[in-house]
C-alpha atoms as a PDB file:
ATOM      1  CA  UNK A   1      20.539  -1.930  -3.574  1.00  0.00           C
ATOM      2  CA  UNK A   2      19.432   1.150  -5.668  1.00  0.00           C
ATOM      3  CA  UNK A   3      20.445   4.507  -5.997  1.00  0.00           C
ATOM      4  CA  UNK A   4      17.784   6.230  -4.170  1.00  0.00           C
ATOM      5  CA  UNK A   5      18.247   9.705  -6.418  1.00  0.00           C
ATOM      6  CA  UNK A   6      17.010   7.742  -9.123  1.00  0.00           C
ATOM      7  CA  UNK A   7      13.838   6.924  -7.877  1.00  0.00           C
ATOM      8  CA  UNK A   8      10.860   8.674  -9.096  1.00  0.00           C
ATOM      9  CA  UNK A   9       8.971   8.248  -5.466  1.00  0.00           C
ATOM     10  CA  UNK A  10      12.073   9.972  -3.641  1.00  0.00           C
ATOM     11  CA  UNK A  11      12.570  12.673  -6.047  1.00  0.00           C
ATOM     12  CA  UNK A  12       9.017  13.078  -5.766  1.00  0.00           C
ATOM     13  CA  UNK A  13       8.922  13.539  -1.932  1.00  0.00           C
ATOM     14  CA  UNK A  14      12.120  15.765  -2.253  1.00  0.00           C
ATOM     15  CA  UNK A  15       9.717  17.869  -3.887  1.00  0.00           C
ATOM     16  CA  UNK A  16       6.909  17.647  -1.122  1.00  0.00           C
ATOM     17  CA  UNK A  17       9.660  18.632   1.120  1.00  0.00           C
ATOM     18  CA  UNK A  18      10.040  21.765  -0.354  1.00  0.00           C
ATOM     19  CA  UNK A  19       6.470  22.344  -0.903  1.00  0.00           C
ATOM     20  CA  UNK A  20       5.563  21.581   3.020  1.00  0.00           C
ATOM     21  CA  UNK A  21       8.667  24.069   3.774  1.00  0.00           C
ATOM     22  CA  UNK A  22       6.777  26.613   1.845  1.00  0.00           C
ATOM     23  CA  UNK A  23       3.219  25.973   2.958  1.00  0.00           C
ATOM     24  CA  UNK A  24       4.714  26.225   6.685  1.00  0.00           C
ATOM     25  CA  UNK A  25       6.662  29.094   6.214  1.00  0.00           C
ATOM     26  CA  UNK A  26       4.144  31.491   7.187  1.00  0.00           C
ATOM     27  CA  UNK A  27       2.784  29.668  10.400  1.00  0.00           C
ATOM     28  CA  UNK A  28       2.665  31.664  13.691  1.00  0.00           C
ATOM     29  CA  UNK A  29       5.840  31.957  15.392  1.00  0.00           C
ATOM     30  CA  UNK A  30       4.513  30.493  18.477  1.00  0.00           C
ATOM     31  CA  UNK A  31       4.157  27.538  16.327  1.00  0.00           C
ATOM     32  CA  UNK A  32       7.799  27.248  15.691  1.00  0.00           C
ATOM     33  CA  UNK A  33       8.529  24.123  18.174  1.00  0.00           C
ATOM     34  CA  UNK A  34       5.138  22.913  17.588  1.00  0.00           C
ATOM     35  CA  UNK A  35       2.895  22.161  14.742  1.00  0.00           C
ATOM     36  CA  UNK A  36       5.453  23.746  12.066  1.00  0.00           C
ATOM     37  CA  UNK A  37       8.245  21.340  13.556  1.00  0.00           C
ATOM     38  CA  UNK A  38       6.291  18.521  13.434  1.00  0.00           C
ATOM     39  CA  UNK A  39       4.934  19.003  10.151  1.00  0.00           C
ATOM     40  CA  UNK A  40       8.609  19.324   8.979  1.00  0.00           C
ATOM     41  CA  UNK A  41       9.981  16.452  10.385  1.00  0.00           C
ATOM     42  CA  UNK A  42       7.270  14.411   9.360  1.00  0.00           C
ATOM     43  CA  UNK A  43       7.660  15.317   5.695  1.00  0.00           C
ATOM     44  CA  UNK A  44      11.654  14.968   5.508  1.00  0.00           C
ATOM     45  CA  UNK A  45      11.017  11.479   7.071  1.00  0.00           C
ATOM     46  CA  UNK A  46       9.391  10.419   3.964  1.00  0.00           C
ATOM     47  CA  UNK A  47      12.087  10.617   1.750  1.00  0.00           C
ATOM     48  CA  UNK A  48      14.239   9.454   4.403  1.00  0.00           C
ATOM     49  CA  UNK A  49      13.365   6.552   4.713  1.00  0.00           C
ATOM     50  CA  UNK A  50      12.787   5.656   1.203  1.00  0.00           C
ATOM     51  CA  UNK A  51      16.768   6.918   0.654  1.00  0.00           C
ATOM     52  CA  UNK A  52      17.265   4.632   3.865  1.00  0.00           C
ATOM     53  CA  UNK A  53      15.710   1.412   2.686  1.00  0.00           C
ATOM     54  CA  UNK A  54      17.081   1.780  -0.468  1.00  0.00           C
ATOM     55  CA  UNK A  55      20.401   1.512   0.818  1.00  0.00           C
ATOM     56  CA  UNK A  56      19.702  -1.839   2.177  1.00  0.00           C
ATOM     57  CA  UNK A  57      20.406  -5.195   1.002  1.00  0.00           C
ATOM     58  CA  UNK A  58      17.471  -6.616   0.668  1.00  0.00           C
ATOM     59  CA  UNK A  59      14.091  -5.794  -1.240  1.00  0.00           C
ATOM     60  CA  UNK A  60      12.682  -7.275   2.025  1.00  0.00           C
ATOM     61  CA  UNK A  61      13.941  -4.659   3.914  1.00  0.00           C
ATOM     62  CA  UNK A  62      13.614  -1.928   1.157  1.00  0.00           C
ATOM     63  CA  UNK A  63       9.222  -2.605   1.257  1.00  0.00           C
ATOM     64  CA  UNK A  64       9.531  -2.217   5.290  1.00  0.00           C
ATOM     65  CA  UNK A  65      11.231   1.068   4.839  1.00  0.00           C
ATOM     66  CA  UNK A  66       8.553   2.434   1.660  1.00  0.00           C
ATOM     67  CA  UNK A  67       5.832   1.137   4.248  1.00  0.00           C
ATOM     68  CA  UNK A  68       7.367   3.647   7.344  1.00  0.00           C
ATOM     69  CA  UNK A  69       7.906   6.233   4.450  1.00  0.00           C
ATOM     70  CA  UNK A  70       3.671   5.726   3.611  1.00  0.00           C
ATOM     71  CA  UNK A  71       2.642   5.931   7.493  1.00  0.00           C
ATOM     72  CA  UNK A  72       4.623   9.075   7.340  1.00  0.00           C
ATOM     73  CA  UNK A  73       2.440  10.260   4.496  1.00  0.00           C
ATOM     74  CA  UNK A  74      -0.254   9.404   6.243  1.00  0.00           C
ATOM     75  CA  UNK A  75       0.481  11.178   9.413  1.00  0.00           C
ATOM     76  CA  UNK A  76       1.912  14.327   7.888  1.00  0.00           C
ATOM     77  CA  UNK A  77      -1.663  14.600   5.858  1.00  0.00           C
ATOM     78  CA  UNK A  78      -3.696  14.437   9.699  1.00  0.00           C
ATOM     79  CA  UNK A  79      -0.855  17.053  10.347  1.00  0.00           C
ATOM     80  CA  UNK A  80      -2.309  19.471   7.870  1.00  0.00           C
ATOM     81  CA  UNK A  81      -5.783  18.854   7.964  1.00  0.00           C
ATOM     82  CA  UNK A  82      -5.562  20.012  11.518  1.00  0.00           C
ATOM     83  CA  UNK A  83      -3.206  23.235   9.967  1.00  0.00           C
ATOM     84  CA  UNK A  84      -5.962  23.875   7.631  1.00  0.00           C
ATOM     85  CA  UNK A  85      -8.870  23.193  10.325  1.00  0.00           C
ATOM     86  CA  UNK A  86      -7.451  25.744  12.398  1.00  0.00           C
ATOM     87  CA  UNK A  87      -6.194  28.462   9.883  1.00  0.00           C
ATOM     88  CA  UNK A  88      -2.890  28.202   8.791  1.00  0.00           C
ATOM     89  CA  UNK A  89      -3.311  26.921   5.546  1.00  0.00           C
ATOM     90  CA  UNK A  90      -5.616  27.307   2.847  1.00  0.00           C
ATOM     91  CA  UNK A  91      -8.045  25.156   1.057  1.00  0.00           C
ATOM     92  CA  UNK A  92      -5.887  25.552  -2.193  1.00  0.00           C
ATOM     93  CA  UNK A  93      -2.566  25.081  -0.225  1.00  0.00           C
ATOM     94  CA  UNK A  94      -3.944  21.640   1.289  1.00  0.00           C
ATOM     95  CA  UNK A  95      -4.762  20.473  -1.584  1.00  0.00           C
ATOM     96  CA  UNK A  96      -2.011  20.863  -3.658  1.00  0.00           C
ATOM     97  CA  UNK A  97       0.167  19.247  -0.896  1.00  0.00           C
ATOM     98  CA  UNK A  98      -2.714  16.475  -0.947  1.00  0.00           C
ATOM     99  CA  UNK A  99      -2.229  15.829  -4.747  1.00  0.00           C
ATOM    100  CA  UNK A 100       1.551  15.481  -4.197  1.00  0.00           C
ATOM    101  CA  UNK A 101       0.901  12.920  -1.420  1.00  0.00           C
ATOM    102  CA  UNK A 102      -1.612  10.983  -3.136  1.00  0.00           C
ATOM    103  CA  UNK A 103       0.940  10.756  -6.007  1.00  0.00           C
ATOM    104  CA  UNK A 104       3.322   9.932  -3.891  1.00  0.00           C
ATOM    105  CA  UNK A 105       1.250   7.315  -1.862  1.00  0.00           C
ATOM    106  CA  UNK A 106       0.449   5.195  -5.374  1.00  0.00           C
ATOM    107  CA  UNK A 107       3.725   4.973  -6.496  1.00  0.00           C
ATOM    108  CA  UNK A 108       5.071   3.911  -2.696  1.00  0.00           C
ATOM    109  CA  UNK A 109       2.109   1.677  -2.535  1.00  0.00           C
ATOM    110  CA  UNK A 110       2.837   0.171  -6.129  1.00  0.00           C
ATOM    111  CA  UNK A 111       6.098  -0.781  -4.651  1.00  0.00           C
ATOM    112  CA  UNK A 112       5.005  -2.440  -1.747  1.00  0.00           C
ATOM    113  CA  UNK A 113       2.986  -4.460  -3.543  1.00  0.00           C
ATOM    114  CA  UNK A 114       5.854  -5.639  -5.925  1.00  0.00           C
ATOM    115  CA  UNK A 115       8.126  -6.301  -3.125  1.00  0.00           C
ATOM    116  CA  UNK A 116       5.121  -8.255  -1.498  1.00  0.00           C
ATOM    117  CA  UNK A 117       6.551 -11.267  -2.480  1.00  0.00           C
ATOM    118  CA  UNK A 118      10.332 -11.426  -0.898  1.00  0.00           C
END
């Protein structure tokens, strides 16, 4: 249905990916198979599922996946609250992941909305 490289929200989240790989980076070890992993999967989900629903055939389809991809968001954002409640990242670091979500969020919500209708 679209070429999901194209797309401003995935590119976008491609980017978040990176910046949650830094961010996590220097987490404690023991944290490896726990909170770091986690975190991880959670934010390559988000552009995964974007790239997956826009391989569908159907716009229908396409708004279920952008709605999985914004749960993600949303779960992945608990996810580093807790990091940054107990230590591992900073204030600065949160929120600079934060403004990528948020930016994120309004374009994936913007296209919910405009699929709304199929």
């Amino acid at each position: 249905m679209y070429n999901y490289k194209e797309l401003i929200v995935w590119q976008k989240s491609m980017d978040l990916v990176e910046k949650v790989y830094t961010a996590t980076a220097s987490f404690p070890l023991e944290e490896k198979f726990g909170l770091t992993s986690q975190i991880r999967r959670c934010a390559v989900s988000i552009p995964s599922n974007i790239a997956e629903g826009a391989g569908r055939k159907s716009k229908k389809v396409f708004r279920n996946f952008l709605e999985i991809s914004n749960g993600s968001i949303n779960e992945l954002k608990t996810q580093l609250e807790i990091s940054k409640r107990i230590g591992f990242l900073t204030k600065d670091e949160l929120e600079s992941i934060f403004d990528l979500c948020d930016e994120i969020q309004k374009i994936t919500i913007t296209l919910i909305k405009k699929y709304s209708d199929f």
